[in-house]
Protein backbone atom coordinates (compact mmCIF):
# COMPACT_ATOMS: atom_id res chain seq x y z
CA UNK A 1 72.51 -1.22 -86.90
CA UNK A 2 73.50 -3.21 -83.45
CA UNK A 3 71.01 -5.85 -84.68
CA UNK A 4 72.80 -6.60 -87.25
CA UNK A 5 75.75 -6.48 -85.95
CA UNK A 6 74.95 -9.40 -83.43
CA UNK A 7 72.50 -11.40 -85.93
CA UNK A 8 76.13 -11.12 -87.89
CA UNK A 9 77.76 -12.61 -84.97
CA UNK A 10 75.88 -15.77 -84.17
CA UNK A 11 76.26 -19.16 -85.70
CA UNK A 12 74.99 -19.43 -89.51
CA UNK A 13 75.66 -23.40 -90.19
CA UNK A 14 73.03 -25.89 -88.02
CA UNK A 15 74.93 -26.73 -84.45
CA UNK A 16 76.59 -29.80 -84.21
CA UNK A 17 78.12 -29.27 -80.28
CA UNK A 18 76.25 -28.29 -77.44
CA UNK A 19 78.50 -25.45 -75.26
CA UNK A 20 78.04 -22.45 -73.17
CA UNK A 21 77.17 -19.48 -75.66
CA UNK A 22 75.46 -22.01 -78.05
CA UNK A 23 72.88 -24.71 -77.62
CA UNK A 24 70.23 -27.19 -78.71
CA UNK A 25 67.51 -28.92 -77.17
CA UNK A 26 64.66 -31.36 -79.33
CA UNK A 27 63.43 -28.36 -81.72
CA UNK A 28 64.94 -25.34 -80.93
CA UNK A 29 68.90 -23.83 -80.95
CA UNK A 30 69.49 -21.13 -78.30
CA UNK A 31 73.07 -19.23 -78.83
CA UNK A 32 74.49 -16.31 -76.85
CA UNK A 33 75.60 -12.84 -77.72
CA UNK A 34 76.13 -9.52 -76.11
CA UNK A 35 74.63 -10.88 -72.89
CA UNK A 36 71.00 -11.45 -74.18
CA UNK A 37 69.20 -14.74 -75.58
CA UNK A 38 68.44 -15.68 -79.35
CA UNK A 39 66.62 -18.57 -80.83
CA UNK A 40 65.86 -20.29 -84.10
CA UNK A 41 64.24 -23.76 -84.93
CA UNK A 42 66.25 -26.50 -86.04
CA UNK A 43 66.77 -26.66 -89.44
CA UNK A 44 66.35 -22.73 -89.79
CA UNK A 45 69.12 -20.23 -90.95
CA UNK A 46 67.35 -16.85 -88.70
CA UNK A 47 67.28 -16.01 -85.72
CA UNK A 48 65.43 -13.62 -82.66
CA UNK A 49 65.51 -12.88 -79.31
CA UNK A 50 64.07 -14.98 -77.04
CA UNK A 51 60.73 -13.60 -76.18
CA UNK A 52 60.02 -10.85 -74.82
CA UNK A 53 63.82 -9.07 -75.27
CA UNK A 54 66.62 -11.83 -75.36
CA UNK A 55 66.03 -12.01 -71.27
CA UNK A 56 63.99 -14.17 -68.65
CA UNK A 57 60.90 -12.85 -67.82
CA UNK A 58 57.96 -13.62 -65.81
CA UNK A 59 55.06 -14.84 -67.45
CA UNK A 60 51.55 -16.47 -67.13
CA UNK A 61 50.20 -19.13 -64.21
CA UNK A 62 54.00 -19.79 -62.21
CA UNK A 63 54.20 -15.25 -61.32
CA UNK A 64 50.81 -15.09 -61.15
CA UNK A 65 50.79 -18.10 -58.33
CA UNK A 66 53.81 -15.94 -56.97
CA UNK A 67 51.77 -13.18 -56.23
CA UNK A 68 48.80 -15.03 -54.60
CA UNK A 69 51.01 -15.92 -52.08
CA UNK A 70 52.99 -13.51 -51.42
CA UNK A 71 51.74 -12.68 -48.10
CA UNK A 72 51.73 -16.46 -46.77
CA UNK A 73 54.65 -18.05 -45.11
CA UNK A 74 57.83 -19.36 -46.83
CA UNK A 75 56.34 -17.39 -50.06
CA UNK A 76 58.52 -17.24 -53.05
CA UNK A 77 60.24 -14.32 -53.80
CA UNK A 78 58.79 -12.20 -56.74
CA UNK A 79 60.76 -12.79 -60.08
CA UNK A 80 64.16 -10.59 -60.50
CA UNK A 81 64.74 -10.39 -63.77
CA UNK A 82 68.61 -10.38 -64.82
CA UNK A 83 70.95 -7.70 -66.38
CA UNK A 84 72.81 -10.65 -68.78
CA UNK A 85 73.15 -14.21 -69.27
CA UNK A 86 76.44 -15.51 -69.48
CA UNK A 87 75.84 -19.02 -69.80
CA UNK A 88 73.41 -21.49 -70.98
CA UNK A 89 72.40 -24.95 -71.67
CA UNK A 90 69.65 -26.89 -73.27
CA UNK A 91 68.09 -30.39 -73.56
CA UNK A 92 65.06 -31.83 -75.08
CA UNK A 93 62.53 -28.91 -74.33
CA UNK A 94 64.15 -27.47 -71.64
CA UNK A 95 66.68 -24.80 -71.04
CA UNK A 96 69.01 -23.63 -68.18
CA UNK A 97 70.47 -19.66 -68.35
CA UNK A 98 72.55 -18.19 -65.84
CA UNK A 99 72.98 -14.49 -65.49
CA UNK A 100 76.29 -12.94 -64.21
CA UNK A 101 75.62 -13.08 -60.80
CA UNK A 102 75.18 -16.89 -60.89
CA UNK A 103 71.64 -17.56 -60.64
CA UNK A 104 70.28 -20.31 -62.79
CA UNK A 105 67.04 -19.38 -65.11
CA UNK A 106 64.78 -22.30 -66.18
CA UNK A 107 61.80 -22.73 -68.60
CA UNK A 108 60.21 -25.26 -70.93
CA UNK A 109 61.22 -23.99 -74.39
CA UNK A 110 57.44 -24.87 -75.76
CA UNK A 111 55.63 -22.55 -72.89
CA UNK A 112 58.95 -19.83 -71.50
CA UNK A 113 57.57 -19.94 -68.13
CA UNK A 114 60.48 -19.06 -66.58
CA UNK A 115 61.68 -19.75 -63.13
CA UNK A 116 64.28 -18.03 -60.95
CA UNK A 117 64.28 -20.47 -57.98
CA UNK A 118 64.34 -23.76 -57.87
CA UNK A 119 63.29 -27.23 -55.40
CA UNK A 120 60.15 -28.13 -54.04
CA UNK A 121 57.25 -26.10 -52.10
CA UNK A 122 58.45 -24.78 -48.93
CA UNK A 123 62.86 -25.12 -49.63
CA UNK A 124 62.66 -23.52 -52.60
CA UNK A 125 65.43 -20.65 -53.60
CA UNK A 126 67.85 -19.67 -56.52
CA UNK A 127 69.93 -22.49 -58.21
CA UNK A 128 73.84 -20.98 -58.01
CA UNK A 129 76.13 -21.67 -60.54
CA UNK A 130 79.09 -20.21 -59.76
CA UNK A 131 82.84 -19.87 -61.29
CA UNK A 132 83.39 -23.10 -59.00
CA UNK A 133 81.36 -25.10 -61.42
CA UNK A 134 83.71 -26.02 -64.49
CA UNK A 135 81.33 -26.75 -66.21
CA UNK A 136 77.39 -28.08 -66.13
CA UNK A 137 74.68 -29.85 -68.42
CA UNK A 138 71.24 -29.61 -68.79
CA UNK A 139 69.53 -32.99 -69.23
CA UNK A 140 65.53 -33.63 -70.02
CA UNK A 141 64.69 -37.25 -70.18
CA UNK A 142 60.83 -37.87 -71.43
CA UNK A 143 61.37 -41.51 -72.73
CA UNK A 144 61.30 -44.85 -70.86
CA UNK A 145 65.08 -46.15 -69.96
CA UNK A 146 65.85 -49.84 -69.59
CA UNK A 147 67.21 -51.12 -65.87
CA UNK A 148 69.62 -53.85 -65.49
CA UNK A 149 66.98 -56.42 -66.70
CA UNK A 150 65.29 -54.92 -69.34
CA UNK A 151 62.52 -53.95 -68.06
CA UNK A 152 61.23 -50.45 -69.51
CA UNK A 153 59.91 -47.90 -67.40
CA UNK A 154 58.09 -45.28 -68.83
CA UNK A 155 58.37 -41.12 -67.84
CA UNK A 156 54.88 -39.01 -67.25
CA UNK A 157 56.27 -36.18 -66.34
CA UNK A 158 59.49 -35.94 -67.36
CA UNK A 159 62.73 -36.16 -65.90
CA UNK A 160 64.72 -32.57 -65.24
CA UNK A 161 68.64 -32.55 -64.47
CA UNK A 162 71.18 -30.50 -64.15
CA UNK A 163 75.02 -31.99 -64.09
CA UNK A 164 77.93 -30.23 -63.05
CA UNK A 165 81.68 -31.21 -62.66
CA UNK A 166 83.13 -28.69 -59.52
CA UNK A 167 86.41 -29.25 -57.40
CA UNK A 168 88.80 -28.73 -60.88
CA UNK A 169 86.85 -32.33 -62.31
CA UNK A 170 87.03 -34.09 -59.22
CA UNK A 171 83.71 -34.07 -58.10
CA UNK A 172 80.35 -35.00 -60.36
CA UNK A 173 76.87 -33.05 -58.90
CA UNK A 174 73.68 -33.12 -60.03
CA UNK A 175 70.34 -31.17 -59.00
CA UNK A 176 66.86 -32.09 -59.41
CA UNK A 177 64.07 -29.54 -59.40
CA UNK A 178 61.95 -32.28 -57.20
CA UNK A 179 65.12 -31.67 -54.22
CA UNK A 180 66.50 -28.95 -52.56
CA UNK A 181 68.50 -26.58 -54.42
CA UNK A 182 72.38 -26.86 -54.39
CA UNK A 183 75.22 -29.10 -55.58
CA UNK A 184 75.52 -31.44 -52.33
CA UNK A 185 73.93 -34.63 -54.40
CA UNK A 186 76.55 -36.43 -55.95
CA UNK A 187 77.45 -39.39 -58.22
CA UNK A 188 80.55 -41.74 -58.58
CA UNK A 189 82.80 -40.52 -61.15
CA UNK A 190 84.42 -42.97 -63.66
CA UNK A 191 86.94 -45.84 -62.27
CA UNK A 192 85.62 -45.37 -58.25
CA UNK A 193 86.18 -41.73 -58.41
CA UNK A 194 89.97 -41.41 -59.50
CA UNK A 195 88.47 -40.14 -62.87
CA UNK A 196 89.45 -36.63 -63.51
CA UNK A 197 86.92 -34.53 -66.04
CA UNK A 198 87.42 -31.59 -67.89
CA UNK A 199 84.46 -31.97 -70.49
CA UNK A 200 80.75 -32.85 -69.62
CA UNK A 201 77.16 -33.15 -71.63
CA UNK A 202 74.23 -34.66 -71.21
CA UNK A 203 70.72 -36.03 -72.33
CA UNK A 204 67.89 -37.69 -71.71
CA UNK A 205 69.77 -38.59 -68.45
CA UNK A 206 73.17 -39.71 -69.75
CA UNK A 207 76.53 -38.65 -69.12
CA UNK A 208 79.51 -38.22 -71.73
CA UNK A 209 82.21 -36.89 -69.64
CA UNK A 210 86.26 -36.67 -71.13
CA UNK A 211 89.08 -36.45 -69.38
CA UNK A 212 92.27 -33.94 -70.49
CA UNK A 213 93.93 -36.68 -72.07
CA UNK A 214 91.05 -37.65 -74.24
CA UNK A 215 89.84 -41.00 -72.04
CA UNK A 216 85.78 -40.89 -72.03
CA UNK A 217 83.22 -43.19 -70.28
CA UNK A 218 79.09 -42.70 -70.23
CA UNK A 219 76.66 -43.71 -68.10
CA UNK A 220 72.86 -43.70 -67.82
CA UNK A 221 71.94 -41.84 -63.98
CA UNK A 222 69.56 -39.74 -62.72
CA UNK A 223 67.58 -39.49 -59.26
CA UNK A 224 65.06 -42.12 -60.67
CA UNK A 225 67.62 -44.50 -62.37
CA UNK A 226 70.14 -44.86 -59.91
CA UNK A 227 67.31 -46.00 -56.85
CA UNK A 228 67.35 -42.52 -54.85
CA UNK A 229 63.56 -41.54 -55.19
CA UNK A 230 61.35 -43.11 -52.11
CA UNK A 231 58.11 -43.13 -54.12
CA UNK A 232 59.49 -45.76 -56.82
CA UNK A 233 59.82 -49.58 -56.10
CA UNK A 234 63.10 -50.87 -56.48
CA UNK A 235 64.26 -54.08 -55.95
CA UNK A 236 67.52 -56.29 -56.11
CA UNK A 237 66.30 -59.30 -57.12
CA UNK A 238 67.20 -60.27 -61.01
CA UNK A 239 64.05 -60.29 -62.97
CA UNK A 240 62.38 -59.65 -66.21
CA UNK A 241 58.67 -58.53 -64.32
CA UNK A 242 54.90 -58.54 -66.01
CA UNK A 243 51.67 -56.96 -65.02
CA UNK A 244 51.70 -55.74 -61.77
CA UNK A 245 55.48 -56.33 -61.36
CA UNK A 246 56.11 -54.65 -63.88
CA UNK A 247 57.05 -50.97 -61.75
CA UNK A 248 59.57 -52.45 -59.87
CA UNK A 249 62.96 -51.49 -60.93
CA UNK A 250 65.72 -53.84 -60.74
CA UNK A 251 69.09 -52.56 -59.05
CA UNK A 252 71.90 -51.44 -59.31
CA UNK A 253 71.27 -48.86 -61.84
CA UNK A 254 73.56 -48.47 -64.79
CA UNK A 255 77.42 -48.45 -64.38
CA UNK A 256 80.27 -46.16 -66.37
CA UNK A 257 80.75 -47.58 -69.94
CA UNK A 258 84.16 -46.61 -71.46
CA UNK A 259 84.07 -45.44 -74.84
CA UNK A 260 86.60 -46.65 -77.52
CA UNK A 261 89.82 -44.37 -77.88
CA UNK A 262 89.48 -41.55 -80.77
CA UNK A 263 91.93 -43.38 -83.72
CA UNK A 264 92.56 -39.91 -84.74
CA UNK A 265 93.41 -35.94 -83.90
CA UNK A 266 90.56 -34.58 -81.27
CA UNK A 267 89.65 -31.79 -78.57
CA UNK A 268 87.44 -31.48 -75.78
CA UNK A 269 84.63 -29.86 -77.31
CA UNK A 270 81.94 -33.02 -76.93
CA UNK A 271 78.46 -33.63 -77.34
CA UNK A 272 75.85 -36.28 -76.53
CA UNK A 273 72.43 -36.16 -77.93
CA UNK A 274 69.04 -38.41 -77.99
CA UNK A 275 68.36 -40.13 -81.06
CA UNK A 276 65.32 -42.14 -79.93
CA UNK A 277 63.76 -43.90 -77.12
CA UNK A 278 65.96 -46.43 -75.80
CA UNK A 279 69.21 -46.37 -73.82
CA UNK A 280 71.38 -47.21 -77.12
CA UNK A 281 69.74 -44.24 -78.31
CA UNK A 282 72.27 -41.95 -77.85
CA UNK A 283 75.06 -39.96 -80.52
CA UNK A 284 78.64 -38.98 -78.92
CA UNK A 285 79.94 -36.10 -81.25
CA UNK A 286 83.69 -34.65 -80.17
CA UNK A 287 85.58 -32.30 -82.43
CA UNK A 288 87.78 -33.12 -84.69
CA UNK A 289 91.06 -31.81 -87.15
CA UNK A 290 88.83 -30.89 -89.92
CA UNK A 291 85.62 -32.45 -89.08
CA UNK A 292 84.15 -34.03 -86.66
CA UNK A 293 84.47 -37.47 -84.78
CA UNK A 294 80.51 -39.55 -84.08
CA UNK A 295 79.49 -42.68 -83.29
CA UNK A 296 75.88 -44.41 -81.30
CA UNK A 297 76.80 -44.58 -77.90
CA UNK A 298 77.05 -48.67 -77.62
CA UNK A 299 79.12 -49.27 -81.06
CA UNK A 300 82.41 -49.98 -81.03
CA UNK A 301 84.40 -47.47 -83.38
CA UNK A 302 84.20 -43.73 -84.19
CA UNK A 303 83.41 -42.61 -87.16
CA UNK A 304 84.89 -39.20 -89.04
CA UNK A 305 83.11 -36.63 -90.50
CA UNK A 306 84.37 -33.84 -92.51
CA UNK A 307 82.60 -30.79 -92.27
CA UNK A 308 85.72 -27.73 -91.84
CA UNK A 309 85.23 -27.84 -88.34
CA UNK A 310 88.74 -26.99 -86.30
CA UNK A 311 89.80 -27.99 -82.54
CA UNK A 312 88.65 -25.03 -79.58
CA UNK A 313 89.90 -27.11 -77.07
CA UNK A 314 92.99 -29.07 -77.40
CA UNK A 315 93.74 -31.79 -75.28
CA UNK A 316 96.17 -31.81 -72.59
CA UNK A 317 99.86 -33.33 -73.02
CA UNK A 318 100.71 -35.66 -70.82
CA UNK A 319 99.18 -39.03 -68.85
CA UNK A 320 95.76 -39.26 -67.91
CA UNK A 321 94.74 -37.44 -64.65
CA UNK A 322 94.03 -39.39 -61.49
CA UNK A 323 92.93 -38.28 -58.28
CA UNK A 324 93.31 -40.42 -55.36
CA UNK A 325 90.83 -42.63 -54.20
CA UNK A 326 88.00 -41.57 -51.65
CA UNK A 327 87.57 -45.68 -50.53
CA UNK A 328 87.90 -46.07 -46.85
CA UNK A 329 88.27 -49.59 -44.73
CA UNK A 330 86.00 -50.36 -41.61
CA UNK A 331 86.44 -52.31 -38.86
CA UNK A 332 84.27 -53.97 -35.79
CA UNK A 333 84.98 -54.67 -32.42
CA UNK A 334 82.06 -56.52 -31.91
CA UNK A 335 81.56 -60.13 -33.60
CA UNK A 336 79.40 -60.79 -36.41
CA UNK A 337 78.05 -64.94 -36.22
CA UNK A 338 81.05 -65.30 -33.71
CA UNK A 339 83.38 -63.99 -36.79
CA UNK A 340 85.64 -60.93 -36.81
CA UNK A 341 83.86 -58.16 -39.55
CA UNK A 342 84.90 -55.44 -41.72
CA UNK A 343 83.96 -53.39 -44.45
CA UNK A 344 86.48 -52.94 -47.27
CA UNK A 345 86.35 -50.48 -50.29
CA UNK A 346 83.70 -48.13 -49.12
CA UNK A 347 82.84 -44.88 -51.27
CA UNK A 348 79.45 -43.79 -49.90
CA UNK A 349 79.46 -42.15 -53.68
CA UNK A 350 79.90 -45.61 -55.39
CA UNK A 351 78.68 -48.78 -55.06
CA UNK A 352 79.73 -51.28 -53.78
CA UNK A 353 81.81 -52.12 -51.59
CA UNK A 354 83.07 -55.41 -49.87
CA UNK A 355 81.34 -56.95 -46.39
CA UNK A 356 84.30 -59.85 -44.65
CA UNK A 357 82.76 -61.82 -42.10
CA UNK A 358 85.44 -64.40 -41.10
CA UNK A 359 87.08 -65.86 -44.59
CA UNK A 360 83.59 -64.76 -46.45
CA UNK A 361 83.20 -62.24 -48.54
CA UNK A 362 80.11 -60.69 -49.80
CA UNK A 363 79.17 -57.24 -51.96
CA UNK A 364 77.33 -54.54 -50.36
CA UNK A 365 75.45 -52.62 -52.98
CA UNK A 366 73.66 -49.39 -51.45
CA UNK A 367 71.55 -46.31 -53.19
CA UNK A 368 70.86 -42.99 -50.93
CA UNK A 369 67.77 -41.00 -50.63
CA UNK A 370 66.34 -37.83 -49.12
CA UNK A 371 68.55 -37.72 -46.28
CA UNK A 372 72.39 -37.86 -47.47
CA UNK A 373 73.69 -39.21 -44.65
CA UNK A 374 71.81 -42.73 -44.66
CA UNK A 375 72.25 -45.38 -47.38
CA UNK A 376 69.94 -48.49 -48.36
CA UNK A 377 71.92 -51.50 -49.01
CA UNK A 378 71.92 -54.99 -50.07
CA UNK A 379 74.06 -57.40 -49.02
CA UNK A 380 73.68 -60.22 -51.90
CA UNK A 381 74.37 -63.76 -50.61
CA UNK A 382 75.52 -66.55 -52.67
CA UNK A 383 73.86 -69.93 -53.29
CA UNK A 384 75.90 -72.04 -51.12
CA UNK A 385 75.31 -73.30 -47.64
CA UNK A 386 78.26 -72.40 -45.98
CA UNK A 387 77.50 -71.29 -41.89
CA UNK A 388 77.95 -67.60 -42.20
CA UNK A 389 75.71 -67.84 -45.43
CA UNK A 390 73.22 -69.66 -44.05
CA UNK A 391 73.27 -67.49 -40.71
CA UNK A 392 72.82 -64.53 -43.19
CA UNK A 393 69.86 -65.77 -45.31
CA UNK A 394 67.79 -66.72 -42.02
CA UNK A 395 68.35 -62.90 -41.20
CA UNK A 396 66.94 -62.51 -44.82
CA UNK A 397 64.00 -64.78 -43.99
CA UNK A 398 65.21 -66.98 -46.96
CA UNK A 399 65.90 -64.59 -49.58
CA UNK A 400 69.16 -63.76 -51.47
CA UNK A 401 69.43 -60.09 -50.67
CA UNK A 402 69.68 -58.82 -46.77
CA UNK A 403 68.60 -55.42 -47.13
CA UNK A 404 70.03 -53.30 -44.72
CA UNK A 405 70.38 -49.55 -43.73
CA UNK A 406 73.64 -47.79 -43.88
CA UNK A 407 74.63 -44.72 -41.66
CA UNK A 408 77.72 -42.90 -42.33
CA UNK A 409 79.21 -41.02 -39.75
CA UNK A 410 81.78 -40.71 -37.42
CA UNK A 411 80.73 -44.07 -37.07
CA UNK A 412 79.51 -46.62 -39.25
CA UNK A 413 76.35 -48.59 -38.74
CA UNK A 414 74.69 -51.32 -40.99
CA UNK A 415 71.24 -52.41 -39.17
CA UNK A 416 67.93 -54.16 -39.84
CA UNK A 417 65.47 -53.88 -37.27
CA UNK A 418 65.21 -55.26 -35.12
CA UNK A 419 68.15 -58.43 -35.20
CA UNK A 420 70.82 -56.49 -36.93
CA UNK A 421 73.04 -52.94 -35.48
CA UNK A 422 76.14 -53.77 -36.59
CA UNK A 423 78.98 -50.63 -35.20
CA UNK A 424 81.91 -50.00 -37.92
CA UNK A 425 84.77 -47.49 -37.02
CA UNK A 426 87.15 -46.16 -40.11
CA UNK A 427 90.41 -48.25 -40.27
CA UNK A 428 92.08 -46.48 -42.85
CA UNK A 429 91.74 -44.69 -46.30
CA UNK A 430 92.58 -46.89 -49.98
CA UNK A 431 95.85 -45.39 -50.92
């Protein structure tokens, strides 16, 4: 009789937004209910526990590795299984569940070979999310995405994220199973981080985020995408590349893109799904009075659907939320090609900011890496023949672009071994 009693309570109609308790990823719909997992294929009207009883379980080649090394040195812990799930999310074929003592649970939905920790060989441990996250989105990217120029570059493996907005919406996170467990990578937020969010999803690496007012913005990102992974070529130079070339990945990746105001009654409930294998190949759903409100991520008006659908989560009265900017000022003491220098505009989280030498002024783009602290930058020069310019693209042995390290600390240093150290201290915070 209890199981069906909670077949009862689980969605009947096909589901059109991705949340918490109920999911979808490229073939299969996951939904929540009395702390345990079901499943059903898109398309289908029944559903079942997840394999083996509605909970993660170890299984096949990833325990079995587990146990081979137990006795070695930074060994993974053996699989804990969980009491209940209390949250979920699913992309593509992959799927994120998270009992009630925070610990994230991952598997491929085509093999459940689930995992309980999470990071690379040797810093690997349990992925927390916590009450502190407001939210969070599974992402699984297996198609090529487009960079600034055009140029495609394909996926083998697949790309993994995980999203989260933490900090009440005023902070954007993301993990990686390739980096070290934990929510201390971050990305720029809409409008240089004044955006507040209250709604996130994701796929196939991009972000649909909404603020309480109903404002929304997406944006293409991931560790790949954005120039953060050491064993891809990146470069700043404009350029649609061939053959050999054809790796290279121009920079900066892809910015925010606002989305076109709702012309109608909507909530927060919003979803973003993959609809093919380009970067316009994307579908924003939010909920709607009645229906539903969809368009493809790049056109320019929404379109209504009726389908009896109602609002869960109302939008907030009021002006659109703002937090106060994070961009800081720098200063020098020590000349720069005989000129005073400073550094205006800098949020280490989003590129760029501004480089003054003398009257001149010049963007500073920058990506990070493995270390958080340091930044790679390019400082682009323009094509004129001005001193300082000049000066600059000698440093640059002719080109365009002087790349140049960033170090962010107490103290400020841009350098280029082994001509360039150039010492910044903070002069003040954007108001």
């Amino acid at each position: 009789m209890w199981w069906l009693l909670i077949i009862a309570a689980l969605p009947e109609r096909e589901l059109t937004f991705k949340t918490e308790t109920a999911s979808f990823g490229a073939q299969w719909e996951i939904a929540l209910d009395d702390g345990k997992l079901f499943w059903r294929r898109r398309g289908s009207t029944q559903w079942a526990l997840l394999p083996p009883d509605g909970l993660p379980a170890p299984k096949g080649r990833l325990e079995a590795l587990k146990e081979l090394a137990a006795d070695l040195p930074l060994a993974p812990e053996p699989f804990v299984r969980p009491a209940r799930i209390t949250r979920l999310s699913a992309d593509g074929d992959n799927l994120l569940a998270v009992s009630d003592t925070g610990v994230g649970y991952y598997t491929k939905l085509t093999t459940l070979e689930w995992s309980d920790d999470w990071g690379p060989v040797g810093v690997r441990a349990p992925l927390r999310l916590g009450p502190e996250l407001a939210a969070f989105a599974m992402s699984h990217r297996k198609i090529p995405y487009e960079d600034l120029d055009g140029n495609q570059h394909p996926v083998s493996a697949g790309v993994t994220t995980v999203y989260s907005v933490v900090d009440g919406g005023r902070r954007l996170a993301y993990a990686d199973p390739w980096l070290p467990p934990g929510w201390s990578r971050t990305l720029c937020l809409p409008e240089r981080n004044t955006f507040v969010a209250s709604a996130v999803s994701a796929s196939a690496s991009t972000l649909f985020l909404m603020d309480a007012s109903g404002r929304s913005f997406t944006r293409l990102a991931d560790f790949d995408t954005i120039g953060d992974d050491p064993a891809l070529p990146y470069s700043w130079t404009r350029a649609r590349r061939r053959g050999a070339e054809a790796v290279i990945r121009t920079l900066p990746g892809e910015e925010w893109r606002a989305q076109p105001r709702i012309p109608g009654r909507h909530g927060l409930r919003i979803t973003i799904t993959q609809t093919g294998s380009t970067n316009a190949a994307r579908k924003l759903v939010v909920e709607g009075d009645g229906g539903h409100w969809e368009k493809a991520i790049f056109e320019p008006e929404w379109t209504f659907v009726s389908d009896g659908g109602r609002i869960e989560r109302p939008l907030s009265p009021g002006p659109p939320p703002r937090q106060p900017s994070h961009e800081s000022s720098w200063r020098s003491e020590q000349k720069v090609l005989g000129e005073a220098v400073r550094l205006e505009g800098l949020d280490v989280d989003c590129s760029p900011a501004t480089l003054v030498v003398g009257d001149e002024r010049f963007t500073l783009h920058f990506h990070g890496g493995l270390d958080l602290r340091r930044r790679t930058a390019a400082l682009l020069l323009p094509k004129t023949r001005s001193r300082i310019v000049l000066a600059l693209r000698a440093l640059a042995a002719g080109r365009d672009v002087l790349e140049l390290d960033v170090d962010v600390g107490d103290e400020l240093v841009l350098s280029k071994k082994p001509s360039v150290e150039w010492r910044f201290s903070k002069a003040g915070t954007t108001p």
